[in-house]
N, C-alpha and C. Protein backbone atom coordinates (compact mmCIF):
# COMPACT_ATOMS: atom_id res chain seq x y z
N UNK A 1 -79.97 -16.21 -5.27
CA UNK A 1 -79.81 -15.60 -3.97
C UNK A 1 -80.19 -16.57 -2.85
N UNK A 2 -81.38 -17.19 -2.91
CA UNK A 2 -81.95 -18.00 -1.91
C UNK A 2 -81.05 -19.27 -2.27
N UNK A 3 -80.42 -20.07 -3.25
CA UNK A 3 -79.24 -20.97 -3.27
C UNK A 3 -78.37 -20.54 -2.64
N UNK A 4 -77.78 -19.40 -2.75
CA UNK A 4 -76.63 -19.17 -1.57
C UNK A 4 -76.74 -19.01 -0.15
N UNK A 5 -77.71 -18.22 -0.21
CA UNK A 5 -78.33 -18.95 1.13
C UNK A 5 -77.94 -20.07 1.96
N UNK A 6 -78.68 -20.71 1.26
CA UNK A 6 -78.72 -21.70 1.93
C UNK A 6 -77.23 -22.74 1.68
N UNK A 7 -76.86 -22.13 0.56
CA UNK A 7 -75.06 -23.09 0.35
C UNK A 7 -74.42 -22.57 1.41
N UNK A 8 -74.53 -21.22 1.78
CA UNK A 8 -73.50 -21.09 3.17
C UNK A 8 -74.20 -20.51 4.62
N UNK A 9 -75.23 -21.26 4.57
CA UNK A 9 -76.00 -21.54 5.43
C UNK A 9 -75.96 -20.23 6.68
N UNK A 10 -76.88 -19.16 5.98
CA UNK A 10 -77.10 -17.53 6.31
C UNK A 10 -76.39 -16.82 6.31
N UNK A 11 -75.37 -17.28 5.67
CA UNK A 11 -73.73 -16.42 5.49
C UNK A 11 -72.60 -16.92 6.18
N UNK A 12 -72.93 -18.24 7.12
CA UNK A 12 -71.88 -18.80 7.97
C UNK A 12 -70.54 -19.37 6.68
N UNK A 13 -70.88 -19.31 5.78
CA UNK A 13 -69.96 -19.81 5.15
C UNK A 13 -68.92 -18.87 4.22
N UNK A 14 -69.43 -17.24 4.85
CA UNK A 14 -68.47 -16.53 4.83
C UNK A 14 -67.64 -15.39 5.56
N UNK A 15 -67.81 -16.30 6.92
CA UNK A 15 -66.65 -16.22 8.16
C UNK A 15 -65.42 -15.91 7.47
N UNK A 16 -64.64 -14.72 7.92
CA UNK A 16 -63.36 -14.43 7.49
C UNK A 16 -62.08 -16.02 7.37
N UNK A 17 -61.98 -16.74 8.49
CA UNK A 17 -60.95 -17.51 8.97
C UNK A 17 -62.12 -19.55 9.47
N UNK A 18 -61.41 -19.94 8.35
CA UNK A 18 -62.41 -21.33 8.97
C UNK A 18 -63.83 -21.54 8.89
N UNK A 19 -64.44 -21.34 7.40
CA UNK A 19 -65.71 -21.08 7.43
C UNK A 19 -66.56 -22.55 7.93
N UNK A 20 -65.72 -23.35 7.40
CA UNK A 20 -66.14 -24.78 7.79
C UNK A 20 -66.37 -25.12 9.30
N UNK A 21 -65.63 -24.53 10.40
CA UNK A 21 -65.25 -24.84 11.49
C UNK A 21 -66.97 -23.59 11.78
N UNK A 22 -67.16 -22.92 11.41
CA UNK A 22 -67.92 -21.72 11.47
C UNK A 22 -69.17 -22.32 11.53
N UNK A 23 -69.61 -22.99 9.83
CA UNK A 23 -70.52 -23.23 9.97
C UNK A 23 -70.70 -25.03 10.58
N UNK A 24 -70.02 -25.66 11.00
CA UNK A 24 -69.95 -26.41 11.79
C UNK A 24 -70.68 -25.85 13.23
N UNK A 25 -70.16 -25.15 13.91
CA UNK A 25 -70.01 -24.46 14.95
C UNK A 25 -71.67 -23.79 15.02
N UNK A 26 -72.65 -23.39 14.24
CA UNK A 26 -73.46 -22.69 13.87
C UNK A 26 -74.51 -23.75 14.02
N UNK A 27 -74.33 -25.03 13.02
CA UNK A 27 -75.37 -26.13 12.97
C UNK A 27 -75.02 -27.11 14.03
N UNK A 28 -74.23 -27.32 15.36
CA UNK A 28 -74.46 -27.85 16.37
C UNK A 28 -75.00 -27.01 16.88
N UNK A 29 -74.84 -25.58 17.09
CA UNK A 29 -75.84 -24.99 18.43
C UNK A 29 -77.35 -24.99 17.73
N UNK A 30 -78.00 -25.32 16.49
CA UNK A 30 -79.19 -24.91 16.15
C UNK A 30 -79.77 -26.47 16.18
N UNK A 31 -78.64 -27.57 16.47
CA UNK A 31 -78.95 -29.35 16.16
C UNK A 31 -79.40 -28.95 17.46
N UNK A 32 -78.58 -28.87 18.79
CA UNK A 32 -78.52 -28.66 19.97
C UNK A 32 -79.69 -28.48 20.09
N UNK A 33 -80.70 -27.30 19.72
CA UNK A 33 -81.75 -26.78 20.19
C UNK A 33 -82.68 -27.65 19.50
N UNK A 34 -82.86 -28.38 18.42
CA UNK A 34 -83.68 -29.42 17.22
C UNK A 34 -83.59 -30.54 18.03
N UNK A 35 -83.02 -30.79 18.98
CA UNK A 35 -82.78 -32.21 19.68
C UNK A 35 -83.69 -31.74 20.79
N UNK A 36 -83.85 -31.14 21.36
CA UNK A 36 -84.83 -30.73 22.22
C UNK A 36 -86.08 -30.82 21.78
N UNK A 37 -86.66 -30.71 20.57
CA UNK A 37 -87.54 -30.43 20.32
C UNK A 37 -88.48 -31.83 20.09
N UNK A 38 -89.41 -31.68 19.09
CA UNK A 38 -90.28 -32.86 19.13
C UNK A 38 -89.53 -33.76 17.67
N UNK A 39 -88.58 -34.22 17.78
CA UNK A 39 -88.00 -34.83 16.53
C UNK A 39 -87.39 -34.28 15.02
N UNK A 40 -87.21 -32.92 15.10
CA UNK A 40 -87.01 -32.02 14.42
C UNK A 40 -85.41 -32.59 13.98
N UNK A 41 -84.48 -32.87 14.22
CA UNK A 41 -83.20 -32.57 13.94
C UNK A 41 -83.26 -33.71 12.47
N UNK A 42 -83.65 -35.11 12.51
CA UNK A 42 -83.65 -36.07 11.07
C UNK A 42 -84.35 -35.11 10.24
N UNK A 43 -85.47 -35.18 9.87
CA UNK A 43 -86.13 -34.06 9.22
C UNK A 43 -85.01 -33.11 8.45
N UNK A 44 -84.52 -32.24 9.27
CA UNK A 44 -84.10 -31.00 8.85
C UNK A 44 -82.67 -31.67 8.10
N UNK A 45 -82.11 -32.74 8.52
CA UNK A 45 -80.88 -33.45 8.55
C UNK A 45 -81.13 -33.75 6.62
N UNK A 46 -82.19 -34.35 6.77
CA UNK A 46 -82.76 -34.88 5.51
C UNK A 46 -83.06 -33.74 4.21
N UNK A 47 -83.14 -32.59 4.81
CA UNK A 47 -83.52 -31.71 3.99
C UNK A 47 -82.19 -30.90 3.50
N UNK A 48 -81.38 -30.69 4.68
CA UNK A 48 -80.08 -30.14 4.40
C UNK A 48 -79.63 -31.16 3.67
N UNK A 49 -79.45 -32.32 3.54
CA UNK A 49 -78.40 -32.93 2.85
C UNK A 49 -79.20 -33.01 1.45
N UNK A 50 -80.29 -33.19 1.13
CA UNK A 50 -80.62 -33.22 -0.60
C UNK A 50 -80.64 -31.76 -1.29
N UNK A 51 -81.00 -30.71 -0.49
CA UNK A 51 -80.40 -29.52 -0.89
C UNK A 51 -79.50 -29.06 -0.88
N UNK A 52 -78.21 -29.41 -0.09
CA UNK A 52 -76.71 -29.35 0.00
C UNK A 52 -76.07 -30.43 -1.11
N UNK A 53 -76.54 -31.43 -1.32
CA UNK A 53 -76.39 -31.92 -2.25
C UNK A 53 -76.41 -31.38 -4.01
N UNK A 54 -77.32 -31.14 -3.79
CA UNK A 54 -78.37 -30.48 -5.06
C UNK A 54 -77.16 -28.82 -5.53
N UNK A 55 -77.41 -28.13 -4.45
CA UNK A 55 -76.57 -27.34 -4.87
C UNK A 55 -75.09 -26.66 -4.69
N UNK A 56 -74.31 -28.50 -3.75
CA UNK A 56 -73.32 -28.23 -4.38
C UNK A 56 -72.71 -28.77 -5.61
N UNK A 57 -73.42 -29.78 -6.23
CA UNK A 57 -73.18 -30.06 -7.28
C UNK A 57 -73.30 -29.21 -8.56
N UNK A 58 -74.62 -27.99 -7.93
CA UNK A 58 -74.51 -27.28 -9.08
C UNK A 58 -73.41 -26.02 -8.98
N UNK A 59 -73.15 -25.93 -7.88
CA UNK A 59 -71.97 -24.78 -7.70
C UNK A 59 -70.52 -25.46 -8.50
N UNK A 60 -70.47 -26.58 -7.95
CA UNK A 60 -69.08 -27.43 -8.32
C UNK A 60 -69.41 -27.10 -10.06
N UNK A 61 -70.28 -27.27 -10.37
CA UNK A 61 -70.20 -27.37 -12.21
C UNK A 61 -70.46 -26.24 -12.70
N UNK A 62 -70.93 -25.39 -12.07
CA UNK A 62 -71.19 -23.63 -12.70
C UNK A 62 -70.08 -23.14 -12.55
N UNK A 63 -69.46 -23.09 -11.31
CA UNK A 63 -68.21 -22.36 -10.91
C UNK A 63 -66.65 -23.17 -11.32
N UNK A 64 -66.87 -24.15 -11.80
CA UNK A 64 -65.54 -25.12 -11.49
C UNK A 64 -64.61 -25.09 -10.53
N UNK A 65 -65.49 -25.10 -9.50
CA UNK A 65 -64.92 -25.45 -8.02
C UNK A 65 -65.42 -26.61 -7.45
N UNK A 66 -63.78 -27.19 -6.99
CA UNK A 66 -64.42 -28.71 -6.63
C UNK A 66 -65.05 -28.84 -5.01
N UNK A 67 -64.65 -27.36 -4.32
CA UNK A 67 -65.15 -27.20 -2.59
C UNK A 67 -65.30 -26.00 -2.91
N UNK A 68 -66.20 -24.90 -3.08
CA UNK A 68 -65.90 -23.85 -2.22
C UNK A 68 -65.81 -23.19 -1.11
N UNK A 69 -65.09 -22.69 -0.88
CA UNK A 69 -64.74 -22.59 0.55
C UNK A 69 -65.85 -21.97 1.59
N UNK A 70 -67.19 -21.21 0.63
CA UNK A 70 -68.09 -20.66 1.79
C UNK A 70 -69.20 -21.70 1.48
N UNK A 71 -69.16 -22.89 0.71
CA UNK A 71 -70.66 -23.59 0.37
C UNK A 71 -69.94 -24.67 1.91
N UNK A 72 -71.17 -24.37 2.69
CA UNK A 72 -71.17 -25.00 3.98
C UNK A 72 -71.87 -25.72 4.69
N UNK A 73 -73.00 -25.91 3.63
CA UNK A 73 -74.31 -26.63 3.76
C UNK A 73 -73.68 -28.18 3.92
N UNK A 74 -72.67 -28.93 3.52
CA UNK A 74 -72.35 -29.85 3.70
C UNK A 74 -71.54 -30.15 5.11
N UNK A 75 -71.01 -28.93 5.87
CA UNK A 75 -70.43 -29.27 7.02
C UNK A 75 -71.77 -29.38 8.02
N UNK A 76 -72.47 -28.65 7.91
CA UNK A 76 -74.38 -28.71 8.25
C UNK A 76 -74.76 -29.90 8.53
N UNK A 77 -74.66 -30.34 7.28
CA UNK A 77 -75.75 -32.04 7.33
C UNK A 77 -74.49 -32.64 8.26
N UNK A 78 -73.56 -32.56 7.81
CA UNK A 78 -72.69 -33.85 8.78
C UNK A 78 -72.23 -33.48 10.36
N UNK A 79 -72.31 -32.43 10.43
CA UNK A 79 -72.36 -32.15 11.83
C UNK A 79 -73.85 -32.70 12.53
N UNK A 80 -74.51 -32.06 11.95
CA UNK A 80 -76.38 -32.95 12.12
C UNK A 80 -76.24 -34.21 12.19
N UNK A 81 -75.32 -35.24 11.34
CA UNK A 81 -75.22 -36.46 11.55
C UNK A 81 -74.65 -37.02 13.20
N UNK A 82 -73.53 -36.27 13.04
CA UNK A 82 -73.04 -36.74 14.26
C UNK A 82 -73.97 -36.61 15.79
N UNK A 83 -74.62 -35.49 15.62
CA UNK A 83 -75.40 -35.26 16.77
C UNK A 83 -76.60 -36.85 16.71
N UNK A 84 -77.04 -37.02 15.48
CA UNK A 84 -77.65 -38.49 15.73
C UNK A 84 -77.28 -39.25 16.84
N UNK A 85 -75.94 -39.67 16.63
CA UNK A 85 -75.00 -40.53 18.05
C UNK A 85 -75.52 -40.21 19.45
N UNK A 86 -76.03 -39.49 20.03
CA UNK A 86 -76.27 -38.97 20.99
C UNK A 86 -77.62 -39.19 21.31
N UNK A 87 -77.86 -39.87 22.73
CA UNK A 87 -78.67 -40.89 22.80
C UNK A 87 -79.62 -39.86 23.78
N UNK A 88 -79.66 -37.96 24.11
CA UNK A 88 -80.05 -37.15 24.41
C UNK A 88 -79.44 -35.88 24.45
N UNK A 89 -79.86 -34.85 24.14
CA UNK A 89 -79.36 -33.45 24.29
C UNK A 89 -78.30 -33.51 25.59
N UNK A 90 -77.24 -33.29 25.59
CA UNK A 90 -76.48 -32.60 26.66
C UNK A 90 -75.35 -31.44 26.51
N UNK A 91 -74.97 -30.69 26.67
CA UNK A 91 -73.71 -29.95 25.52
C UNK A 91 -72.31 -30.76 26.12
N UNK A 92 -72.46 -31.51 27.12
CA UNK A 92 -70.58 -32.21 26.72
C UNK A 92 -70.86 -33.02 25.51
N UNK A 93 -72.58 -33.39 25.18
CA UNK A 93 -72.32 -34.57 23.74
C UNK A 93 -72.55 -33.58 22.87
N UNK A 94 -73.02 -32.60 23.15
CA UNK A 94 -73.03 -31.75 21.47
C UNK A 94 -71.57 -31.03 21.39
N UNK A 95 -70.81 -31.19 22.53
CA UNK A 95 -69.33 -30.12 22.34
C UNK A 95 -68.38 -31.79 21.51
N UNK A 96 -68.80 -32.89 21.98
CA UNK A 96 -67.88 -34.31 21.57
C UNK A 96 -68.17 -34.21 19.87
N UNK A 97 -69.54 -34.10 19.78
CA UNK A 97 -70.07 -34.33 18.45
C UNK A 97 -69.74 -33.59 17.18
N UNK A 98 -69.45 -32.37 17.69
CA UNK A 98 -68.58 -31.25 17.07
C UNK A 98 -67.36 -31.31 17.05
N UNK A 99 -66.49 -31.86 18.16
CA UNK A 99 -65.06 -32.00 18.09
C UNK A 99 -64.73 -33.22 16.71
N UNK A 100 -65.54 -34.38 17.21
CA UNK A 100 -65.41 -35.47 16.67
C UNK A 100 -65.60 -35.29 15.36
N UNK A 101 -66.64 -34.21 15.06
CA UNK A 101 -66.70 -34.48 13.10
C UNK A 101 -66.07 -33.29 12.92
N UNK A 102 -65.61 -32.33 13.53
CA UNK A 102 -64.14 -31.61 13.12
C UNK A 102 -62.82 -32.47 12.98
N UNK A 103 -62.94 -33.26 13.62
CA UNK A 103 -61.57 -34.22 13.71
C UNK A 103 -61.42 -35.12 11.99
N UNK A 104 -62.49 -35.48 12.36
CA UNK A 104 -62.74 -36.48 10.93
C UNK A 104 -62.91 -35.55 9.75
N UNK A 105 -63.52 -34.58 9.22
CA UNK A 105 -63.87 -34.06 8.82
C UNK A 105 -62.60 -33.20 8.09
N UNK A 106 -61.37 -33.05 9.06
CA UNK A 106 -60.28 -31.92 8.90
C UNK A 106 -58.71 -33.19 8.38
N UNK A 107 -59.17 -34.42 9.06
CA UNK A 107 -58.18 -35.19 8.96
C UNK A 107 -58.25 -36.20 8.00
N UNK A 108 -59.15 -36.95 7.56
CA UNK A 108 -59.65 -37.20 6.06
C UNK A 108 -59.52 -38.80 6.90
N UNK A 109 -59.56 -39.30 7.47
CA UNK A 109 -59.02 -40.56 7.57
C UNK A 109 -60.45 -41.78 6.37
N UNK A 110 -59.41 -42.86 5.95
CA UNK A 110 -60.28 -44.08 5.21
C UNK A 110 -61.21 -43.52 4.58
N UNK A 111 -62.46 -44.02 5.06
CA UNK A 111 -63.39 -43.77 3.96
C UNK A 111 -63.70 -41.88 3.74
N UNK A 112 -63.29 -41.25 4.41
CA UNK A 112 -63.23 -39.51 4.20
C UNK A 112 -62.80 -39.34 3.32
N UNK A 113 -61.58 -39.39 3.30
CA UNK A 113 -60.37 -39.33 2.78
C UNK A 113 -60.64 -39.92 1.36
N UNK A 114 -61.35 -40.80 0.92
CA UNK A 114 -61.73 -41.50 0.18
C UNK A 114 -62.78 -40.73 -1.55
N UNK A 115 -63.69 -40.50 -0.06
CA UNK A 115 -64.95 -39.45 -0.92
C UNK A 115 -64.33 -38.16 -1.22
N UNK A 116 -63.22 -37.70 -0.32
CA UNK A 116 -63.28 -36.30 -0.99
C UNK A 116 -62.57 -36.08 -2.05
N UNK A 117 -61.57 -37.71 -2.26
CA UNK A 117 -60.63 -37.09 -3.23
C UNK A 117 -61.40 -38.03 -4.68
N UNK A 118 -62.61 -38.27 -4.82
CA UNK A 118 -63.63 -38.69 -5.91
C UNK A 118 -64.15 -37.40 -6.55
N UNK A 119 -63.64 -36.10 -6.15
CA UNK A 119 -63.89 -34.96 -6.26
C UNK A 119 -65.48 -34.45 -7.12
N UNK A 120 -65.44 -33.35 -7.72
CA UNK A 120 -66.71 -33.18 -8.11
C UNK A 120 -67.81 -33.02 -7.24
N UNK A 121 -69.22 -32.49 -7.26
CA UNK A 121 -70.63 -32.09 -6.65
C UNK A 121 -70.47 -33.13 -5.75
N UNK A 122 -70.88 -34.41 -5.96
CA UNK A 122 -71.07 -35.57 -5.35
C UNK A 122 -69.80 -35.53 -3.66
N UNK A 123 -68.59 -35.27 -4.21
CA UNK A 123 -67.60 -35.54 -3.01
C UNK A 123 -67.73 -34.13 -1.80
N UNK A 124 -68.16 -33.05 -2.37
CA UNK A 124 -68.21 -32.25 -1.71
C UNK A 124 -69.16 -32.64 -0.64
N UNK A 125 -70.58 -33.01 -0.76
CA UNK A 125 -71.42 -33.65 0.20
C UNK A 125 -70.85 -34.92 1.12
N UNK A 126 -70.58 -35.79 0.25
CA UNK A 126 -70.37 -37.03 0.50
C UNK A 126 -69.28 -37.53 1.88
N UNK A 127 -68.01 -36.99 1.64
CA UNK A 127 -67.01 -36.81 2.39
C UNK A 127 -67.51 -35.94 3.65
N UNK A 128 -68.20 -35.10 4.00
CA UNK A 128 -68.82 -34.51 4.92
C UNK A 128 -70.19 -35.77 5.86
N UNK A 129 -70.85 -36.10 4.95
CA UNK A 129 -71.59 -36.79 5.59
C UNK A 129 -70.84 -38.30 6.24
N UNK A 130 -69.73 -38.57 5.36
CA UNK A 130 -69.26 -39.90 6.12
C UNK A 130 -68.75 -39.68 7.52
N UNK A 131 -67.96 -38.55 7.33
CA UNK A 131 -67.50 -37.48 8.78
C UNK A 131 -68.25 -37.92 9.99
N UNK A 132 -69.22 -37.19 9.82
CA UNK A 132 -70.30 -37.17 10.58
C UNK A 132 -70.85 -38.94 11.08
N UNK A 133 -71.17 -39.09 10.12
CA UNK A 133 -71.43 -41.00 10.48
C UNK A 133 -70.26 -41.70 11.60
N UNK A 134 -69.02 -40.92 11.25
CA UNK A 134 -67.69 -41.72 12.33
C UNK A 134 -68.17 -41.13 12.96
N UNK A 135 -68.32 -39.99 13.30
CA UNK A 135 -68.39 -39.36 14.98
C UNK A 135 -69.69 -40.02 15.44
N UNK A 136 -70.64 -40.24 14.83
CA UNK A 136 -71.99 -40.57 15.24
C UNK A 136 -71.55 -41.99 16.00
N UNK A 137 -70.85 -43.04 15.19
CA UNK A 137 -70.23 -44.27 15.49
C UNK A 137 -69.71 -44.15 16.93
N UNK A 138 -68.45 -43.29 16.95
CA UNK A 138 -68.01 -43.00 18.13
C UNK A 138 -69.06 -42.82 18.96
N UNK A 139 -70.07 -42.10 19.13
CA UNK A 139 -70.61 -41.47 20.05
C UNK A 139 -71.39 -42.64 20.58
N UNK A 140 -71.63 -43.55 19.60
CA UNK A 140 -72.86 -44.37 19.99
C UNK A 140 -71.90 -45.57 20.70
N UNK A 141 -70.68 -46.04 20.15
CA UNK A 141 -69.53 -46.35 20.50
C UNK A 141 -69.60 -46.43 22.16
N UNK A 142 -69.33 -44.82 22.65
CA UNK A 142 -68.72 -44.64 24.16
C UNK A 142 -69.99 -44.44 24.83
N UNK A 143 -71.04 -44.96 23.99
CA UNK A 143 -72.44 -44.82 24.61
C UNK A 143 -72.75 -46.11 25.34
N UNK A 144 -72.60 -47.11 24.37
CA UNK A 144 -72.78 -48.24 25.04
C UNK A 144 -71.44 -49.23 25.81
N UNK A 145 -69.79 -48.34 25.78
CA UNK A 145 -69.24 -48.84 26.84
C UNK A 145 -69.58 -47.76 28.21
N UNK A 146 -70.56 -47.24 27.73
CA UNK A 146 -70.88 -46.36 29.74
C UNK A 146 -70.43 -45.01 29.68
N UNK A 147 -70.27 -44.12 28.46
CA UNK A 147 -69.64 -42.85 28.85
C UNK A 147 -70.90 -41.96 29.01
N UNK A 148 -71.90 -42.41 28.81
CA UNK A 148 -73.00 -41.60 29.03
C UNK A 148 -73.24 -40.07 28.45
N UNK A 149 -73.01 -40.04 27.48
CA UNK A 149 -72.93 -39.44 25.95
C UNK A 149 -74.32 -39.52 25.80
C-alpha cells in the first residue's frame, strides 16, 4: 500500500487522462514550494529517485510492465531535476522547467530516447531523470546567456 503510494505519488498517477503530465504538474508546484525553503528540494530529489527507482523496478518485474502508466514517481524525480537549473524560485522558471522536461520527456530525443527503449525497472527511472538533466541544461543554458531564469 505505502509502495503505491508513493509509485504514483498520492494517487497523482491515477489521473484519468495524462497521468505523467499530472504527476509532473503536482511535483513542480511542491519543487516550487522546496525551493523556497532551506535546501529541501536535492534531498527530497535524492530520495524520490532511489525509491522510484527501487520500486519501479520492482513493479516492472512483479507486474511485467515495462512503464506503468500510474507509477509516476519517476516523472517526480525528473521534474525535481529540472527545477535544479534554476538559479532561484520564480514560476516563469518553474512554468519553463515543467514545459522543458515535458518536452523531453514526451519527445524522447538522443540520450531519452535511448534509456527508455533499454526497457525494464532500470529505463523506467532512467529515461525520466535524463529528461530532466536536458531541461536543467537548458535552464542553466539561458541562465548564463541573460534570460534570467
Amino acid at each position: 500500500m505505502i509502495a503505491r503510494a508513493v509509485a504514483s505519488f498520492g494517487g497523482a498517477g491515477y489521473a484519468p487522462v495524462a497521468p505523467g503530465t499530472v504527476g509532473s504538474a503536482v511535483a513542480a508546484l511542491l519543487g516550487a514550494w522546496a525551493m523556497q525553503g532551506p535546501g529541501w528540494l536535492l534531498p527530497v530529489l535524492i530520495l524520490a529517485s532511489a525509491a522510484g527507482g527501487w520500486l519501479a523496478i520492482r513493479k516492472a518485474v512483479l507486474e511485467h510492465h515495462e512503464d506503468p502508466g500510474w507509477v509516476v514517481i519517476d516523472e517526480v524525480a525528473g521534474q525535481w531535476i529540472a527545477l535544479l537549473g534554476l538559479a532561484h524560485f520564480s514560476w516563469p522558471g518553474v512554468a519553463a522547467a515543467f514545459l522543458l522536461f515535458r518536452l523531453f520527456d514526451i519527445w524522447k530525443p538522443g540520450p531519452v530516447g535511448w534509456a527508455d527503449r533499454q526497457g525494464g525497472g532500470t529505463a523506467i527511472m532512467m529515461d525520466d531523470l535524463i529528461a530532466g538533466a536536458m531541461a536543467a541544461c537548458v535552464l542553466l543554458a539561458s541562465r548564463l546567456a541573460g534570460a534570467g531564469l
